[in-house]
C-alpha atoms as a PDB file:
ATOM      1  CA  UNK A   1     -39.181 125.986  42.130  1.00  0.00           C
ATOM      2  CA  UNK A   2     -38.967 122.074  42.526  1.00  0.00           C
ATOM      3  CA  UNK A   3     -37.510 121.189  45.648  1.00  0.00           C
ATOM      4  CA  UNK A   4     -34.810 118.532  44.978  1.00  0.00           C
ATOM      5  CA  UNK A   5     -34.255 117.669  48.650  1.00  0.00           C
ATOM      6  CA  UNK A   6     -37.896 115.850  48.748  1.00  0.00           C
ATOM      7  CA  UNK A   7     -37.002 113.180  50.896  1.00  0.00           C
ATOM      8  CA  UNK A   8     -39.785 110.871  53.056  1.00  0.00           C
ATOM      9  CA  UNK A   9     -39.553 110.715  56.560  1.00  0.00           C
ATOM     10  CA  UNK A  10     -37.529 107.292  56.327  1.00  0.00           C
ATOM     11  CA  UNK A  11     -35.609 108.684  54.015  1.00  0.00           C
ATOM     12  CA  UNK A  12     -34.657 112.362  56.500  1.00  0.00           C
ATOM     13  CA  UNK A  13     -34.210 109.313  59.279  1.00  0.00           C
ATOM     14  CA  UNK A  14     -31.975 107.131  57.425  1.00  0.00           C
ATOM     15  CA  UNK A  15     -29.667 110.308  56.204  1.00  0.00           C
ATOM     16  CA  UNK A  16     -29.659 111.371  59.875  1.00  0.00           C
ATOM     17  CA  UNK A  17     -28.101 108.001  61.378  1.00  0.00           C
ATOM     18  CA  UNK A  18     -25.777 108.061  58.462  1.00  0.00           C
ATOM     19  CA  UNK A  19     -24.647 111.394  59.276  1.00  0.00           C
ATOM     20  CA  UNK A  20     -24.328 110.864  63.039  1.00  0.00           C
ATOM     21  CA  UNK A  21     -22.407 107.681  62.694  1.00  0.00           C
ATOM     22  CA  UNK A  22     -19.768 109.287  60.292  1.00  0.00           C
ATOM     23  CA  UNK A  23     -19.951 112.538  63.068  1.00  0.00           C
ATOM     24  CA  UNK A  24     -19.213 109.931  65.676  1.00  0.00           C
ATOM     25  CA  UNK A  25     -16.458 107.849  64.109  1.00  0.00           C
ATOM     26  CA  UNK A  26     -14.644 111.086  63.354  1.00  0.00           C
ATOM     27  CA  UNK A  27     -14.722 112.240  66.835  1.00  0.00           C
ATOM     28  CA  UNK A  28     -13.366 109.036  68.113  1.00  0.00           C
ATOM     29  CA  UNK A  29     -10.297 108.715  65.575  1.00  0.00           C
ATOM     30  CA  UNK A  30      -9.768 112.170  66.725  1.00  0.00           C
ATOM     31  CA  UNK A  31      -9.423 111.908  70.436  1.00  0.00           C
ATOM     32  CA  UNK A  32      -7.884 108.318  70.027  1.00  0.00           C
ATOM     33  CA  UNK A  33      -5.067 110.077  68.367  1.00  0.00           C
ATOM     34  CA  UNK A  34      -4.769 112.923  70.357  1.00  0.00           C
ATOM     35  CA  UNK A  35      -5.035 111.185  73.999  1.00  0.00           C
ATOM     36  CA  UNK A  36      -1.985 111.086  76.071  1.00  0.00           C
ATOM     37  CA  UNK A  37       0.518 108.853  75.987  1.00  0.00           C
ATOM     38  CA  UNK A  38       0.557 105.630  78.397  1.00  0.00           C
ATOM     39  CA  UNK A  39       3.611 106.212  80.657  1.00  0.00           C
ATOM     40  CA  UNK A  40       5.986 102.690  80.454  1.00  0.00           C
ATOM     41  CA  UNK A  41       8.090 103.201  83.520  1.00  0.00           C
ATOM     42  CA  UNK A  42       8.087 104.810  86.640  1.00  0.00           C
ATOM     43  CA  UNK A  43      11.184 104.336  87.092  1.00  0.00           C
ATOM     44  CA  UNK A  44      13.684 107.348  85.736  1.00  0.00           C
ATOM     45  CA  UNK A  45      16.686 104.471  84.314  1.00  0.00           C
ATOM     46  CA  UNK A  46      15.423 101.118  84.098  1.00  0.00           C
ATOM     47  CA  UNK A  47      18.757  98.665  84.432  1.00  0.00           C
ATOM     48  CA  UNK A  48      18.938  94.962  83.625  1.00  0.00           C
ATOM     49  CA  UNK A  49      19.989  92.479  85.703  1.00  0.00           C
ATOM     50  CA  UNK A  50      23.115  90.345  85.145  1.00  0.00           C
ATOM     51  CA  UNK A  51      22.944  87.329  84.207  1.00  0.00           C
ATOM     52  CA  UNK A  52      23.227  84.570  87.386  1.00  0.00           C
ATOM     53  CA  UNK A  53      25.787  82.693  85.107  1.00  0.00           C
ATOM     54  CA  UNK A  54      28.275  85.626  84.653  1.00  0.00           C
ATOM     55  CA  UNK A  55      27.949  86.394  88.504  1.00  0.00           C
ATOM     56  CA  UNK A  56      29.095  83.290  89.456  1.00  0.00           C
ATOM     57  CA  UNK A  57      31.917  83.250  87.420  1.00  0.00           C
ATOM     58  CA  UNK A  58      33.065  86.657  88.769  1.00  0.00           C
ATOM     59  CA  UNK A  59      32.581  85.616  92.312  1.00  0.00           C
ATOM     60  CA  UNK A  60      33.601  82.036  91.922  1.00  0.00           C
ATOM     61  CA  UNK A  61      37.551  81.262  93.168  1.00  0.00           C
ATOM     62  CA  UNK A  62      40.277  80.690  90.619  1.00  0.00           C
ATOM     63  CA  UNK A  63      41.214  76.397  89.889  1.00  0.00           C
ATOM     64  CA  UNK A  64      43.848  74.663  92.315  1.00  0.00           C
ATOM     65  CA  UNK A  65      46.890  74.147  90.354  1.00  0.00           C
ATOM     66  CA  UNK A  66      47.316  70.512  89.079  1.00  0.00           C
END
C-alpha cells in the first residue's frame, strides 16, 4: 500500500504551523465575539445639561417698558 501522506520533515513542520495558526485565529475570533460587553455608563439615566443660553433667558428679568 503506497502511503500518500509521505511528507519530509519540513514538510510535517510546515503543515503543523499552518494548522496551529488557523487553530489559533479561530480561537481568538471566537472569544473576541463572545467576551462581555464594555459597560458605557455607570450611571442608571444619564441627563444632558441645558444649554447656558436657554438658562439665562429663563432666569433673566422681563424688558422695562419704553
Amino acid at each position: 500500500m503506497k502511503n500518500i501522506f509521505g511528507l519530509t520533515k519540513n514538510e510535517q513542520r510546515v503543515v503543523i504551523v499552518v494548522v496551529m495558526v488557523l487553530l489559533a485565529a479561530t480561537l481568538a475570533k471566537h472569544f473576541r465575539n463572545n467576551r462581555s460587553p464594555i459597560p458605557v455608563t455607570t450611571s442608571p439615566h444619564p441627563t444632558a445639561a441645558p444649554s447656558p443660553s436657554s438658562a439665562e433667558d429663563e432666569q433673566a428679568p422681563p424688558p422695562d417698558p419704553p
